[in-house]
PDB file of N, CA and C in Angstrom:
ATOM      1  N   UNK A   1      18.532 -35.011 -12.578  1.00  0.00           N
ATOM      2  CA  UNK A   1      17.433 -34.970 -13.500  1.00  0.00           C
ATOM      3  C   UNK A   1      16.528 -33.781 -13.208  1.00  0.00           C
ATOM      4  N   UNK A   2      16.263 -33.625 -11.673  1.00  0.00           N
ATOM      5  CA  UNK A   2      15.129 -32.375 -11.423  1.00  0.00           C
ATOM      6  C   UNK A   2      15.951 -31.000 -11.429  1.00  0.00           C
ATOM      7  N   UNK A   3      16.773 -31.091 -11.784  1.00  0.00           N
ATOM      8  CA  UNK A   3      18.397 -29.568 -12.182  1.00  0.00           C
ATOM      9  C   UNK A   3      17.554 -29.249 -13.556  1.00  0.00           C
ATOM     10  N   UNK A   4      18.254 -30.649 -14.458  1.00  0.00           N
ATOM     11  CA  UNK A   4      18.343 -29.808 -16.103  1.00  0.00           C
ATOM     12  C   UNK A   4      16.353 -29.355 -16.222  1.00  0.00           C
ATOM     13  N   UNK A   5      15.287 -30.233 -15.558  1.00  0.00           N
ATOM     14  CA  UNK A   5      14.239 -29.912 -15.627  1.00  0.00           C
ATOM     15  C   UNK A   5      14.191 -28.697 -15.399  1.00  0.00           C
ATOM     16  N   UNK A   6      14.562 -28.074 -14.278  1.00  0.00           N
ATOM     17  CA  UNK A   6      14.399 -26.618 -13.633  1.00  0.00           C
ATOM     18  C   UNK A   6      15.116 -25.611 -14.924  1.00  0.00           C
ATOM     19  N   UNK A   7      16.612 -26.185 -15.196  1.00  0.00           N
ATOM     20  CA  UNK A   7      16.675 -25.674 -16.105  1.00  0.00           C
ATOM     21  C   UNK A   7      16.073 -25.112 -17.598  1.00  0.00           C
ATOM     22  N   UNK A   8      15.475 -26.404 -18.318  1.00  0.00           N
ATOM     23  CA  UNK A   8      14.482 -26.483 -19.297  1.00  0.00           C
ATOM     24  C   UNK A   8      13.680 -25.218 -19.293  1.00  0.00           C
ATOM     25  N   UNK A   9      12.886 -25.553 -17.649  1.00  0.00           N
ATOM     26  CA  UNK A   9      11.415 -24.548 -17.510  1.00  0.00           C
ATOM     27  C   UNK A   9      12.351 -23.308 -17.416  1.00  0.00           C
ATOM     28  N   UNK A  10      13.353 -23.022 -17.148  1.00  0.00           N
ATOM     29  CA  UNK A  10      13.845 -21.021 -17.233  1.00  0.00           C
ATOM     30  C   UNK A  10      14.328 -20.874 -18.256  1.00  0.00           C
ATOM     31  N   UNK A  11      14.828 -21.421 -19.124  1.00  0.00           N
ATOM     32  CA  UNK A  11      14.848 -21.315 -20.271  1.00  0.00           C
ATOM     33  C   UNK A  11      13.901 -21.101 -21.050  1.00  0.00           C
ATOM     34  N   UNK A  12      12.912 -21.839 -20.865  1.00  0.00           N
ATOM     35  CA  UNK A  12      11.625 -21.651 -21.682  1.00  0.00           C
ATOM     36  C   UNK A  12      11.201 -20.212 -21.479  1.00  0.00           C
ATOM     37  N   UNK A  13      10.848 -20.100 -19.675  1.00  0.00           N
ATOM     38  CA  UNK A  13      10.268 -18.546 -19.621  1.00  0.00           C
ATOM     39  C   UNK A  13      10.861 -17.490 -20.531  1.00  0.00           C
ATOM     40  N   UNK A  14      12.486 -17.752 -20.298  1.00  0.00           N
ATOM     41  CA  UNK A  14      13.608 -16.263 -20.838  1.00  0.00           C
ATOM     42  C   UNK A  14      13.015 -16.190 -22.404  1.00  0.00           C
ATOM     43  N   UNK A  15      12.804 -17.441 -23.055  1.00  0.00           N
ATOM     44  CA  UNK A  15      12.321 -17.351 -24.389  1.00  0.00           C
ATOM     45  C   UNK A  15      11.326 -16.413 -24.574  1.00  0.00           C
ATOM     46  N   UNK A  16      10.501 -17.209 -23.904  1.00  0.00           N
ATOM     47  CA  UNK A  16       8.494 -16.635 -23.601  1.00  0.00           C
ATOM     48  C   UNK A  16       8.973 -14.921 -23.500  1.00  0.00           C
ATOM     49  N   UNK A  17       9.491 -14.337 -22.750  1.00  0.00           N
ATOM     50  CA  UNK A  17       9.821 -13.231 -22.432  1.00  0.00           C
ATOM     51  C   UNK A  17      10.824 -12.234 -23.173  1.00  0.00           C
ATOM     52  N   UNK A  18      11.491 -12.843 -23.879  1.00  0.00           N
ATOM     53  CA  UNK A  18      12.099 -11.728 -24.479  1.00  0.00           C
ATOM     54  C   UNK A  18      13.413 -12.145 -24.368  1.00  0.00           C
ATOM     55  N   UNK A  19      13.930 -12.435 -23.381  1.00  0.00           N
ATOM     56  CA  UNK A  19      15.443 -12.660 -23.002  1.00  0.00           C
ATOM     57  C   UNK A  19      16.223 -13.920 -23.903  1.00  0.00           C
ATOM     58  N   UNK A  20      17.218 -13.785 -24.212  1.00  0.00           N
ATOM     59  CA  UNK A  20      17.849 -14.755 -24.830  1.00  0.00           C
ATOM     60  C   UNK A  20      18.728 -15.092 -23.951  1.00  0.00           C
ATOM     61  N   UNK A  21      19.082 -16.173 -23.543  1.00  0.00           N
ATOM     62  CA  UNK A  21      20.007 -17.034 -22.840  1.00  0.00           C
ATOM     63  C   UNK A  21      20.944 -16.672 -21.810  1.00  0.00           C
ATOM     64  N   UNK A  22      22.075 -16.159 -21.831  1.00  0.00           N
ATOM     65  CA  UNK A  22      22.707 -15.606 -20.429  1.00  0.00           C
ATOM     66  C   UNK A  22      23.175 -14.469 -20.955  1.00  0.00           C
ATOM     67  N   UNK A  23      22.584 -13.479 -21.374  1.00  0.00           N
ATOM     68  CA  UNK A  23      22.950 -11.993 -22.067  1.00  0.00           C
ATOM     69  C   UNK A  23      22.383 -11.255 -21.448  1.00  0.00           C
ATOM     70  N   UNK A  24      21.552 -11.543 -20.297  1.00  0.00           N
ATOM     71  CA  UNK A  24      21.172 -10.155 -18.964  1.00  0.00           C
ATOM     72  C   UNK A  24      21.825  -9.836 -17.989  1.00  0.00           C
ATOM     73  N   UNK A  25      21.648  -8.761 -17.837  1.00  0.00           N
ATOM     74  CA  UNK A  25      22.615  -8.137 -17.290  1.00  0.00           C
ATOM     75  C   UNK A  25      22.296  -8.745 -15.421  1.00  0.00           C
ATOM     76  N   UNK A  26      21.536  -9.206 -14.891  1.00  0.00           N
ATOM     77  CA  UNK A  26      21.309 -10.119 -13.402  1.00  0.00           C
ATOM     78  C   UNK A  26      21.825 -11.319 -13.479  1.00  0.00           C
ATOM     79  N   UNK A  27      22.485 -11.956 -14.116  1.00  0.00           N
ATOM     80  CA  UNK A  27      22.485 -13.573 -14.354  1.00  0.00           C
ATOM     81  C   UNK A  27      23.230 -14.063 -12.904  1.00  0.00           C
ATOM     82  N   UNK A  28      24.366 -12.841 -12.470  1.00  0.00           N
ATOM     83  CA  UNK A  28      24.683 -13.116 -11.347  1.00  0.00           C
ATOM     84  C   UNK A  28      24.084 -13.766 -10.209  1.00  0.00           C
ATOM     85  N   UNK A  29      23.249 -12.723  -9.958  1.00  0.00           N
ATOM     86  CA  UNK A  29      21.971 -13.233  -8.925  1.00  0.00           C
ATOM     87  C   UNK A  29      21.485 -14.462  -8.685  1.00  0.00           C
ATOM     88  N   UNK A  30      21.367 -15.193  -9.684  1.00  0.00           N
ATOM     89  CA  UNK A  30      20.603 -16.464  -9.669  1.00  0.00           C
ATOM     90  C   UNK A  30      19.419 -16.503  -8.711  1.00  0.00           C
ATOM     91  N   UNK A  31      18.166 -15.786  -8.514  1.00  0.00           N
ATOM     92  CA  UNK A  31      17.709 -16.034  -7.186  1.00  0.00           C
ATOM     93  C   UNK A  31      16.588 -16.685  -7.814  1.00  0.00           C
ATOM     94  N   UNK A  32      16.351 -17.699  -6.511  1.00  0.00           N
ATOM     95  CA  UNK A  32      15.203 -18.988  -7.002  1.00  0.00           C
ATOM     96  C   UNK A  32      13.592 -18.607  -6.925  1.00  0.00           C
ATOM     97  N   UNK A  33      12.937 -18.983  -7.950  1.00  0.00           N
ATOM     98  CA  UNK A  33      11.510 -18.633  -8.241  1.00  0.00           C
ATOM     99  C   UNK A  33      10.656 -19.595  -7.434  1.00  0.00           C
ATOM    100  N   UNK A  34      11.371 -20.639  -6.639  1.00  0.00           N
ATOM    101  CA  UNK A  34      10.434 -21.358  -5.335  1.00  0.00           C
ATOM    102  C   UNK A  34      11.172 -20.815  -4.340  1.00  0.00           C
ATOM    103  N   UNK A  35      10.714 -20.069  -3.423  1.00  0.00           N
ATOM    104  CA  UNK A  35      10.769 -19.153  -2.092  1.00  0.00           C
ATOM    105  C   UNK A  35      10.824 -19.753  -0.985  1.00  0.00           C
ATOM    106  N   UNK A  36      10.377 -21.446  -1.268  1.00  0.00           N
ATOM    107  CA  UNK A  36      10.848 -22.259  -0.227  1.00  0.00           C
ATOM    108  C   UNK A  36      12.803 -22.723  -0.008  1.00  0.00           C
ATOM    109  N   UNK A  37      12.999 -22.047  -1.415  1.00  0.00           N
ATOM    110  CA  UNK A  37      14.406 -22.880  -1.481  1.00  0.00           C
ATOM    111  C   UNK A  37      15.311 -21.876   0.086  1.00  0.00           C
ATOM    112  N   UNK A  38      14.544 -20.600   0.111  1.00  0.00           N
ATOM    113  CA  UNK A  38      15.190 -19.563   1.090  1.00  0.00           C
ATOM    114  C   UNK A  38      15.198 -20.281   2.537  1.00  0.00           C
ATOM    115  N   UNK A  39      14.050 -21.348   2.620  1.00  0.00           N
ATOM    116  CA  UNK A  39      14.303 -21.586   4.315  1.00  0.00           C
ATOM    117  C   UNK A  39      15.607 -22.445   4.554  1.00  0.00           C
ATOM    118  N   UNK A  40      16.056 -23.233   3.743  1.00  0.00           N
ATOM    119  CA  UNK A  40      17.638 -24.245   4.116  1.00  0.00           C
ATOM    120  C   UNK A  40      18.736 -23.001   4.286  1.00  0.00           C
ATOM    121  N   UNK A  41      18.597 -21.901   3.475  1.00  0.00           N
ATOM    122  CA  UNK A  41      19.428 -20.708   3.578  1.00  0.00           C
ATOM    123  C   UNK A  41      19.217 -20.385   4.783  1.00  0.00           C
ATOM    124  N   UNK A  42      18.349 -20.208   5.176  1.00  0.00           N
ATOM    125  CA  UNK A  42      17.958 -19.543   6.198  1.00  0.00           C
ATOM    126  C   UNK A  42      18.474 -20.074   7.796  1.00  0.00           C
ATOM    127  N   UNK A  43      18.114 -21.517   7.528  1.00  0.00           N
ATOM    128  CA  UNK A  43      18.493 -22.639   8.958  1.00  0.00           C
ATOM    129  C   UNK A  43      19.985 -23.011   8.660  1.00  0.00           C
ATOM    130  N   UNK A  44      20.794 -22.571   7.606  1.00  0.00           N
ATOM    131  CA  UNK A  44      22.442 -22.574   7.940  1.00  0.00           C
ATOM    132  C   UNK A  44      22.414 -22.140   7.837  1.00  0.00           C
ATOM    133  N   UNK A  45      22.138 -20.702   7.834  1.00  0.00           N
ATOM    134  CA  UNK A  45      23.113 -19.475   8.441  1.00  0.00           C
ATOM    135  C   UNK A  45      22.519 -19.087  10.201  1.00  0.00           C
ATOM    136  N   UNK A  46      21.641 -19.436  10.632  1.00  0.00           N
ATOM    137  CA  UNK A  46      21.072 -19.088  11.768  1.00  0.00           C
ATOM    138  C   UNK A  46      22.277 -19.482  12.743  1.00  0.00           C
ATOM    139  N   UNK A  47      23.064 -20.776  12.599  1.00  0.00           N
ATOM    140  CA  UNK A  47      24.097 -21.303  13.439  1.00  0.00           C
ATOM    141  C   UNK A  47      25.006 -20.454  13.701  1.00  0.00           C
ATOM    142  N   UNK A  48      25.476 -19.315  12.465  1.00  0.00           N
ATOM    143  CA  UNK A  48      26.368 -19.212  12.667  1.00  0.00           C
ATOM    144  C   UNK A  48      26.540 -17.415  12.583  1.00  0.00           C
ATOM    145  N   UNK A  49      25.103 -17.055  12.828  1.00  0.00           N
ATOM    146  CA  UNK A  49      25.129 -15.884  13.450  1.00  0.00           C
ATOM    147  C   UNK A  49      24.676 -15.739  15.015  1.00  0.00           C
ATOM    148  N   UNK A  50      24.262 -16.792  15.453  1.00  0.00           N
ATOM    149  CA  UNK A  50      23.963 -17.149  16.890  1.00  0.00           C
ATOM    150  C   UNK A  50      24.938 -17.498  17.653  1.00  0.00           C
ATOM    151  N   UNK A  51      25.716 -18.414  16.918  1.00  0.00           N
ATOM    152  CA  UNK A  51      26.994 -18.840  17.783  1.00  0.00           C
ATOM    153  C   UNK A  51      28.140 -17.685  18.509  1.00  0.00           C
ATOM    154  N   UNK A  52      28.140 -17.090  17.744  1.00  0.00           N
ATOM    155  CA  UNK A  52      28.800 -15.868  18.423  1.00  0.00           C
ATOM    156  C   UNK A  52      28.292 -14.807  19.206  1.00  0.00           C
ATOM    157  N   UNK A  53      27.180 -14.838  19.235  1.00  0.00           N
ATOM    158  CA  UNK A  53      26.481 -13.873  19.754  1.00  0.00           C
ATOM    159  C   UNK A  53      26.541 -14.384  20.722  1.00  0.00           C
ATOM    160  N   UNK A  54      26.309 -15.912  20.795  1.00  0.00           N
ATOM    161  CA  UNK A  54      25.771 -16.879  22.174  1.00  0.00           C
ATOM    162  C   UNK A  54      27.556 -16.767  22.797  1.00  0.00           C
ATOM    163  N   UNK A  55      28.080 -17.259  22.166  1.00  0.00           N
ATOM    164  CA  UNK A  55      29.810 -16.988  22.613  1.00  0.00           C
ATOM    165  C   UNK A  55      30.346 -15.913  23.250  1.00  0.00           C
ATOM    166  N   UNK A  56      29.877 -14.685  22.604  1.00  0.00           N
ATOM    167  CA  UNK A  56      30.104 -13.741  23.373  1.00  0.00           C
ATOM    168  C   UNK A  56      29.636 -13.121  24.695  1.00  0.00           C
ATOM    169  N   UNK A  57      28.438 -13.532  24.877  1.00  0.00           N
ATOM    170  CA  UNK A  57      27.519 -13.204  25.585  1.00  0.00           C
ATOM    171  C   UNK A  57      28.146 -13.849  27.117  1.00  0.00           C
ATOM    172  N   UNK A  58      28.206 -15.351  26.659  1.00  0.00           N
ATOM    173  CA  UNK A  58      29.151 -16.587  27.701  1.00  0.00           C
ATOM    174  C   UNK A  58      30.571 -15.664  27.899  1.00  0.00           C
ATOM    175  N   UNK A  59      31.009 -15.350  26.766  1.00  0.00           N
ATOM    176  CA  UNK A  59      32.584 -14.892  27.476  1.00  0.00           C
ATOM    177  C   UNK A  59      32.873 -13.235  28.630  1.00  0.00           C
ATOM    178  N   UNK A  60      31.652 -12.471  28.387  1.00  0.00           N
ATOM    179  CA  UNK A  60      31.151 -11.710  28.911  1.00  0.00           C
ATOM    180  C   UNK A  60      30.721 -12.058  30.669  1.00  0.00           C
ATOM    181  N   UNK A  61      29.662 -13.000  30.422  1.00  0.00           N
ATOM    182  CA  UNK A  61      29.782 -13.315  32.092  1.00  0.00           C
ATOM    183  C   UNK A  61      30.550 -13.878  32.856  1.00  0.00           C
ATOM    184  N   UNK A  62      31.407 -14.975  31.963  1.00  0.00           N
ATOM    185  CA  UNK A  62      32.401 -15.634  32.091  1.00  0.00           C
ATOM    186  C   UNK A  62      33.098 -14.781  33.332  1.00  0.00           C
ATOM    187  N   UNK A  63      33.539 -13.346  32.438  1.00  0.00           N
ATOM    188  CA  UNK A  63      34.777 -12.236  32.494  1.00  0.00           C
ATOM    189  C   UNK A  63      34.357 -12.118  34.260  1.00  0.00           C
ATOM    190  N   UNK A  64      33.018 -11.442  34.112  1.00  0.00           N
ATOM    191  CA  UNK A  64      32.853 -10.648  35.490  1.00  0.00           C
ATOM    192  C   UNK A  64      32.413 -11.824  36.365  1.00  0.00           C
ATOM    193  N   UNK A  65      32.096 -13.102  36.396  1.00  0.00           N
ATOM    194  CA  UNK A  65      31.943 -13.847  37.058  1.00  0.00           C
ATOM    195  C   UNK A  65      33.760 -13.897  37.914  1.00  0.00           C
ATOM    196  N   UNK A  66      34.487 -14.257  37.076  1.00  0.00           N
ATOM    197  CA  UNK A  66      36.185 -14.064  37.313  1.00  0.00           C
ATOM    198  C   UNK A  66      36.514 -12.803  38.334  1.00  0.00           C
ATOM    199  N   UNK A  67      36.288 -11.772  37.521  1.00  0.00           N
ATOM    200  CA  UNK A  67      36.203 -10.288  38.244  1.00  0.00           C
ATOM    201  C   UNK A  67      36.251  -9.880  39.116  1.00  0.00           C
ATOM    202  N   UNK A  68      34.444 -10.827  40.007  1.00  0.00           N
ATOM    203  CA  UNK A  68      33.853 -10.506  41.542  1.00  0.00           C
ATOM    204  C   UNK A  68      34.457 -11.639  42.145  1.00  0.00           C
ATOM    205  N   UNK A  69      35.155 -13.399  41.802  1.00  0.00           N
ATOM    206  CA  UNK A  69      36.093 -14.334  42.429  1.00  0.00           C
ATOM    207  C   UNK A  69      37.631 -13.471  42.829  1.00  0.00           C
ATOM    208  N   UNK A  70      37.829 -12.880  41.644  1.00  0.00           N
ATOM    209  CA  UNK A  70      39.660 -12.137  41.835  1.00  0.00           C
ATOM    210  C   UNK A  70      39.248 -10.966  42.750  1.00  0.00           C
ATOM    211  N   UNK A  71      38.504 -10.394  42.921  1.00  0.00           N
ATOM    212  CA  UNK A  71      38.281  -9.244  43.858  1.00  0.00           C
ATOM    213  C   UNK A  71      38.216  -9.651  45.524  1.00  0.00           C
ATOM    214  N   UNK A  72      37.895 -10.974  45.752  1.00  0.00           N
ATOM    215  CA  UNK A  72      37.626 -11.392  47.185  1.00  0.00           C
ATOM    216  C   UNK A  72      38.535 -12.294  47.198  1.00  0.00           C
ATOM    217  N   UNK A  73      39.705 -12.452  46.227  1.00  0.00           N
ATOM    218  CA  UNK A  73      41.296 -13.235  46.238  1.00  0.00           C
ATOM    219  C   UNK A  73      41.579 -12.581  47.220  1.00  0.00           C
ATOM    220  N   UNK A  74      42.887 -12.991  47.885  1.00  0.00           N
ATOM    221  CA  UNK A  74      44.299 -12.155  48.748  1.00  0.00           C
ATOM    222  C   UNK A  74      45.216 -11.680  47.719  1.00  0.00           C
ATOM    223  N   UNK A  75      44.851 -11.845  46.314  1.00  0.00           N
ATOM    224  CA  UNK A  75      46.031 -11.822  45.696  1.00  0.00           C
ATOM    225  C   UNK A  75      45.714 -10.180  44.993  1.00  0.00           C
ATOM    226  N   UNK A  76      44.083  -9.522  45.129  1.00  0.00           N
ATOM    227  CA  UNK A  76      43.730  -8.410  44.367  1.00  0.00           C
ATOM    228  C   UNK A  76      44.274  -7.289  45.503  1.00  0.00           C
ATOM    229  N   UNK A  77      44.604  -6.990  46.268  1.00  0.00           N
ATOM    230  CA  UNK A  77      44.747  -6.015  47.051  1.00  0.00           C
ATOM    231  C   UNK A  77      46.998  -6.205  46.590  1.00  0.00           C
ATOM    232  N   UNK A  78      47.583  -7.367  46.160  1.00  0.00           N
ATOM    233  CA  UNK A  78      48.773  -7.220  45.796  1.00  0.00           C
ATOM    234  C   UNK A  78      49.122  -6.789  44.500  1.00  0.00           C
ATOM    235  N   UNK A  79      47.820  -6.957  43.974  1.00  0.00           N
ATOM    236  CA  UNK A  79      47.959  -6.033  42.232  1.00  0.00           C
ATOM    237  C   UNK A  79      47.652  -4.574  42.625  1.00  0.00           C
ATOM    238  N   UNK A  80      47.008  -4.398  43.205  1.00  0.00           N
ATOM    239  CA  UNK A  80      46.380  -3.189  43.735  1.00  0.00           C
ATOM    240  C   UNK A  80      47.244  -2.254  43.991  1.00  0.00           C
ATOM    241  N   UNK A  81      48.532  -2.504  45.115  1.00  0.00           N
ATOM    242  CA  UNK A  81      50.057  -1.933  45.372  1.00  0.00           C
ATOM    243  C   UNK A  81      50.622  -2.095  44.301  1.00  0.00           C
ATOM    244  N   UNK A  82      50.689  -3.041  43.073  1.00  0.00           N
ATOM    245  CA  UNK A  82      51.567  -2.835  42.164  1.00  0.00           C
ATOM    246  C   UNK A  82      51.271  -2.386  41.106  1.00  0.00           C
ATOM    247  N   UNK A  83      50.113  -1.836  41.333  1.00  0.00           N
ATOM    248  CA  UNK A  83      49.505  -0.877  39.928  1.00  0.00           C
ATOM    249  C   UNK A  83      49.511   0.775  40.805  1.00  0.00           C
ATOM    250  N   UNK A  84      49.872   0.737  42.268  1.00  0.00           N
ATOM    251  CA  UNK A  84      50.002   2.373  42.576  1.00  0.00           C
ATOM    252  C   UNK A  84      51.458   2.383  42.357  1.00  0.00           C
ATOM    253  N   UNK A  85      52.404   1.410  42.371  1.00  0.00           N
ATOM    254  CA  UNK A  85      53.934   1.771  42.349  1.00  0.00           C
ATOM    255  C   UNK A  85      54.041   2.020  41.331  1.00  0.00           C
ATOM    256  N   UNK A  86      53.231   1.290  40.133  1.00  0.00           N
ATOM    257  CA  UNK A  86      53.708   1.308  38.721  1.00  0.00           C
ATOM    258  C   UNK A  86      52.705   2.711  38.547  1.00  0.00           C
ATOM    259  N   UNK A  87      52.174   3.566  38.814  1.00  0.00           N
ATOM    260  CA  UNK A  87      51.157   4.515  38.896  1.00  0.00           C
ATOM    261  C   UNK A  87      52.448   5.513  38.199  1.00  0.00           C
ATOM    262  N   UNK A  88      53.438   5.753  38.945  1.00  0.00           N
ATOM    263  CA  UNK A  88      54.089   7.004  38.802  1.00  0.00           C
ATOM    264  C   UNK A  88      54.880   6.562  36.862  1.00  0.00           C
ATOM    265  N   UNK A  89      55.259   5.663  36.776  1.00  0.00           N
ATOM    266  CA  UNK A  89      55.629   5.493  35.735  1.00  0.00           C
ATOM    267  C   UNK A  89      54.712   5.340  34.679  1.00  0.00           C
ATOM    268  N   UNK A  90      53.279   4.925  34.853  1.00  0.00           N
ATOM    269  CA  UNK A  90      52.647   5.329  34.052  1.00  0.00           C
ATOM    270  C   UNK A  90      52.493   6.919  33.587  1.00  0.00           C
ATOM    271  N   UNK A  91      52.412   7.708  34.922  1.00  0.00           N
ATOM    272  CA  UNK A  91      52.260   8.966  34.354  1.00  0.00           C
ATOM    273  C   UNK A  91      53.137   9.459  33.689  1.00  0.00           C
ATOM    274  N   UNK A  92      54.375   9.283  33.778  1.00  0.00           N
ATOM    275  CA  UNK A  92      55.620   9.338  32.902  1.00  0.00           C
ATOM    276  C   UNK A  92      55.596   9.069  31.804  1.00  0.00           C
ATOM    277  N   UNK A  93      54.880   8.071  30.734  1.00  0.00           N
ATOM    278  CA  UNK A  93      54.770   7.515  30.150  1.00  0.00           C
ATOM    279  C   UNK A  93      53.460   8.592  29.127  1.00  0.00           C
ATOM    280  N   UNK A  94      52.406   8.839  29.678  1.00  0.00           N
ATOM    281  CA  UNK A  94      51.191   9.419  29.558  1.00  0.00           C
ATOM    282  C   UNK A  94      52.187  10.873  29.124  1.00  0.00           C
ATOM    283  N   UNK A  95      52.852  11.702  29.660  1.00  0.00           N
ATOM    284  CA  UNK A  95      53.348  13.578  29.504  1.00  0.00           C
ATOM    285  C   UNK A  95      54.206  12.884  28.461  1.00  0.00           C
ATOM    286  N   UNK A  96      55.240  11.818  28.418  1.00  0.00           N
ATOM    287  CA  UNK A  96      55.283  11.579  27.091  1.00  0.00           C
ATOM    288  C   UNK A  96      54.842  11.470  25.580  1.00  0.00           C
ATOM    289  N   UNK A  97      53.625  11.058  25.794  1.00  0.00           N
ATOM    290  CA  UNK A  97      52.950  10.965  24.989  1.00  0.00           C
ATOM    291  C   UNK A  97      52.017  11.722  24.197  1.00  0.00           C
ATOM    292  N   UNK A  98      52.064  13.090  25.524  1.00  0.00           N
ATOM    293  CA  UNK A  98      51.370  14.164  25.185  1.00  0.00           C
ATOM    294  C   UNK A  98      52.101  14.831  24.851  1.00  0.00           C
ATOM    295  N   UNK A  99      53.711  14.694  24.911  1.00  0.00           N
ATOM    296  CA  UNK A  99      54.522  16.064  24.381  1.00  0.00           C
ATOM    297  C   UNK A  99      54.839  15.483  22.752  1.00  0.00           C
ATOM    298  N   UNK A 100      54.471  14.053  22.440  1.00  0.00           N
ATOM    299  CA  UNK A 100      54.671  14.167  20.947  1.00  0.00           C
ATOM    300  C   UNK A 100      53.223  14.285  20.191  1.00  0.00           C
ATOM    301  N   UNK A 101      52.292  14.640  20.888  1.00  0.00           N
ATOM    302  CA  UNK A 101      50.597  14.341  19.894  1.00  0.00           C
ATOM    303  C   UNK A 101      50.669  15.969  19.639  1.00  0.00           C
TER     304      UNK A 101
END
């Protein structure tokens, strides 16, 4: 009931004004003439530009929290040798890559 009312009253204005019915060229837009209708817009979308920010932020310390634990492992000094053995084949890999760019 408080729709077709809202409706009624913009209709009326477009009259009052000049405009005839849905023949302007904004109709797309629809944007609301109570400015309160913007705060519910406002408090769902806040979730879900925060959430990721907040997500990322967590997966970020997450990372280097991991980082400075794997660094004082026994197991980082055995990646360590197997990233200098694999060293030479990377560079192999790298003059490759530069003889086709």
């Amino acid at each position: 009931m408080i729709k077709k009312a809202q409706i009624n009253k913009k209709e009326e204005k477009e009259k009052l004004n000049g405009k005839g019915g849905s023949s302007t060229m904004m109709d797309f837009l629809n944007l609301p003439e109570d400015k309160l209708e913007y705060i519910s817009a406002f408090l769902s979308l806040t979730p879900f530009v925060l959430g990721p920010i907040f997500t990322f932020w967590w997966l970020i310390r997450l990372s280097r929290k991991e980082q400075v634990r794997f660094d004082s492992s026994p197991y980082a000094s055995l990646v360590e040798e197997a990233n200098r053995a694999s060293g030479t084949a990377q560079e192999n890999q790298q003059k490759k890559d530069e003889k086709y760019q």
